[in-house]
Protein backbone atom coordinates (compact mmCIF):
# COMPACT_ATOMS: atom_id res chain seq x y z
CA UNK A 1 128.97 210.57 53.56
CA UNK A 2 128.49 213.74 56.24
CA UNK A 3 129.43 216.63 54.36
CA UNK A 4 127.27 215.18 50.65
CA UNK A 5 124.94 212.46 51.34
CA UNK A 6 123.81 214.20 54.78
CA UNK A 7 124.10 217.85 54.20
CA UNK A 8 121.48 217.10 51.41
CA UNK A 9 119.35 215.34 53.74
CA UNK A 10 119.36 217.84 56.56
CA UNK A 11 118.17 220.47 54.47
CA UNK A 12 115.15 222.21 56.10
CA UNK A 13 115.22 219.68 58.68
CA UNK A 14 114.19 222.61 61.33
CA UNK A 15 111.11 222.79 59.67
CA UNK A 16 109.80 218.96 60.05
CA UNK A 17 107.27 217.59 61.69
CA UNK A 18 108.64 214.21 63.15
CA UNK A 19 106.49 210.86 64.54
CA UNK A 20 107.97 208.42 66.01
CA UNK A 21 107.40 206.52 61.89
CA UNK A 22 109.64 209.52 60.68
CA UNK A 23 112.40 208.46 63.55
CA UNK A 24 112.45 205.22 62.55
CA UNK A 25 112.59 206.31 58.82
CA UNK A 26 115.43 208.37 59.02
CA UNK A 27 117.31 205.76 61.49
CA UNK A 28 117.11 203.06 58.58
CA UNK A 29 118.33 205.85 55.97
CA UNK A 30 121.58 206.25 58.34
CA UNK A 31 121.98 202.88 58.12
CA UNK A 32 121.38 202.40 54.43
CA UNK A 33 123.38 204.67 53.83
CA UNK A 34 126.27 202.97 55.38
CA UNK A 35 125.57 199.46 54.37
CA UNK A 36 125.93 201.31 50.49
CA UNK A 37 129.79 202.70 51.43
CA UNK A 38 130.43 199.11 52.52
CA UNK A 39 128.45 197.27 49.75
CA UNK A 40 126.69 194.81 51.98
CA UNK A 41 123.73 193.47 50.70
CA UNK A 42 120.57 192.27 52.91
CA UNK A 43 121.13 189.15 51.80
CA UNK A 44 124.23 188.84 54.35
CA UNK A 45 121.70 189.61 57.40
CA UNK A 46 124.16 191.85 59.20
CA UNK A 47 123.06 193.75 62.19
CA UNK A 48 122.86 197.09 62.27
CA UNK A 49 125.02 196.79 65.63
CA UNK A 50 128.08 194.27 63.75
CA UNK A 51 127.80 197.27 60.58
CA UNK A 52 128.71 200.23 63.41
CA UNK A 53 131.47 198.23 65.14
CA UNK A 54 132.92 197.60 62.19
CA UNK A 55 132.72 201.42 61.27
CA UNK A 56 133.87 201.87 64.84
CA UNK A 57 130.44 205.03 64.59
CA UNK A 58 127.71 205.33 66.48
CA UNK A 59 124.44 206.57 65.41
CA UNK A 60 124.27 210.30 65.03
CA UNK A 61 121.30 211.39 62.13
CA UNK A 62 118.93 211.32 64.33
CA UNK A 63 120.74 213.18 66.99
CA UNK A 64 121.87 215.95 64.71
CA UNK A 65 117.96 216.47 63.53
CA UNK A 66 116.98 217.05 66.99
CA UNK A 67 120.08 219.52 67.48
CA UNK A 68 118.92 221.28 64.34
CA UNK A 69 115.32 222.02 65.48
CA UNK A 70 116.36 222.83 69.04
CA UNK A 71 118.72 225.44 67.41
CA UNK A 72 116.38 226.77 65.25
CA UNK A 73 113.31 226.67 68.35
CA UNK A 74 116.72 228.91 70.53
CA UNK A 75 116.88 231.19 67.47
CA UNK A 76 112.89 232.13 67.47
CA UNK A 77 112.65 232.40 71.20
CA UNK A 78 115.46 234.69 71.10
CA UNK A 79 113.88 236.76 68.65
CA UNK A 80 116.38 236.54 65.92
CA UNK A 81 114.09 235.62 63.43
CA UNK A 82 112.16 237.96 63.66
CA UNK A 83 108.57 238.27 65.82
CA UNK A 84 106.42 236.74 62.63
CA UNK A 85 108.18 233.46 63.15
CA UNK A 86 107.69 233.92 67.46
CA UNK A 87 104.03 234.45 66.69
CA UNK A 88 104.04 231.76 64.25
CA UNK A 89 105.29 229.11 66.87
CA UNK A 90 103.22 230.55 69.81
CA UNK A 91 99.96 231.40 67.72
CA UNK A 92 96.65 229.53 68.76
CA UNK A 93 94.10 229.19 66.13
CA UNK A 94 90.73 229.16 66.69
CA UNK A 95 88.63 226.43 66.04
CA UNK A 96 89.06 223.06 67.73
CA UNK A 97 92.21 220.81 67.16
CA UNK A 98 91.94 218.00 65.65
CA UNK A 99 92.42 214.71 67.48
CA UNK A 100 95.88 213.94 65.43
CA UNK A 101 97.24 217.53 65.92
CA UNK A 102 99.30 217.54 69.14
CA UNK A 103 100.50 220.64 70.04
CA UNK A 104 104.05 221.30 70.53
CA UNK A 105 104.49 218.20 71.82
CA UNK A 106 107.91 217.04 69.98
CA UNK A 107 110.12 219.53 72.25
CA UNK A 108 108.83 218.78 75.47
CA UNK A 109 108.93 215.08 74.55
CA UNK A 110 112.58 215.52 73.65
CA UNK A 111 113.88 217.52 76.47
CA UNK A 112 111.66 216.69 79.38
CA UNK A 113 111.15 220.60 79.76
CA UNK A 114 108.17 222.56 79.56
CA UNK A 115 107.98 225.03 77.05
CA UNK A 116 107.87 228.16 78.88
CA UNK A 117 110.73 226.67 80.87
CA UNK A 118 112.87 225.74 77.22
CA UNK A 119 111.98 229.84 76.27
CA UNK A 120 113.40 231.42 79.06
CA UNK A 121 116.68 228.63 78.96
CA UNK A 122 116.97 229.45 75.51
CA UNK A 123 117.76 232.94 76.26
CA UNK A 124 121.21 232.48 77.54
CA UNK A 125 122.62 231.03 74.32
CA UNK A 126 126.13 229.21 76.34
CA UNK A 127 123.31 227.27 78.71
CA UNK A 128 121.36 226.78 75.52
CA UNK A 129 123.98 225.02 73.41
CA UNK A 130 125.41 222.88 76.67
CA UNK A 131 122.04 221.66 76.73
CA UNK A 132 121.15 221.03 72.88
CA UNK A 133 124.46 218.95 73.29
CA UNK A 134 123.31 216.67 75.76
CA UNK A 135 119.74 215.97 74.61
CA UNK A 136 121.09 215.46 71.21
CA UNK A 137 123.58 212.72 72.12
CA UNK A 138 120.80 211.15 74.47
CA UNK A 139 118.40 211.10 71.09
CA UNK A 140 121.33 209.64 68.94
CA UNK A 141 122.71 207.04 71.35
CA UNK A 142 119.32 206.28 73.25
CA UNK A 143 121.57 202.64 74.34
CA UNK A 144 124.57 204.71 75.77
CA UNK A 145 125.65 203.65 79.50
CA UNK A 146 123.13 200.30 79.45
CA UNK A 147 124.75 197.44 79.63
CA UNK A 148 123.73 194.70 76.76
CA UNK A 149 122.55 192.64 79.33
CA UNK A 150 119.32 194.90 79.43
């Protein structure tokens, strides 16, 4: 299922604009996916939660999406793709913005972080991945450490 079904999927996942529509899109395609590899039809009305214990998984699309275009934002801010794509992500057109155009808004939603503050982490790559870890597991296991009482 990882190395086919969602190698395919991630494909120029770096490039993506996600809503919070898209999330919740690609959250149901995980699990989709795995009700198909156990043939359980939505006729059974299984919850997503009884379909991961009995994988013994936890979610982790979602998680590895955000991980992809955090990587990707560390390699432009670094400079190793080159300064088109830095100018590209930092450009300001002119003109006004339109009222459903937020900018850069996904990565400081993600990380809490403000963007000059993600540029200048970014630069020391070991700090950089220790923290793409963490706020990727947070994004795939949003539940983790609550107890189900909550």
């Amino acid at each position: 299922m990882k190395s086919m079904v969602w190698a395919v999927f991630q494909y120029g996942v770096e490039g993506w604009t996600l809503k919070k529509s898209d999330r919740n899109r690609i959250e149901a395609f995980e699990m989709w996916c795995w009700r198909k590899m156990l043939s359980i039809s939505w006729e059974e009305h299984r919850t997503n939660d009884s379909i991961l214990t009995e994988l013994g998984l936890e979610r982790k699309l979602m998680g590895r999406v955000v991980k992809l275009k955090l990587q990707y934002f560390g390699h432009i801010t670094r400079g190793s793709a080159g300064q088109l794509a830095l100018t590209v992500l930092e450009g300001i057109m002119e003109g006004l913005r339109h009222q459903c155009r937020p900018r850069r808004q996904w990565i400081e939603e993600r990380t809490g972080c403000k963007y000059i503050q993600l540029k200048e982490m970014s630069q020391d790559r070991a700090q950089w991945r220790r923290k793409i870890s963490e706020w990727s597991s947070a994004v795939a296991n949003p539940h983790r450490g609550r107890s189900t009482s909550e």
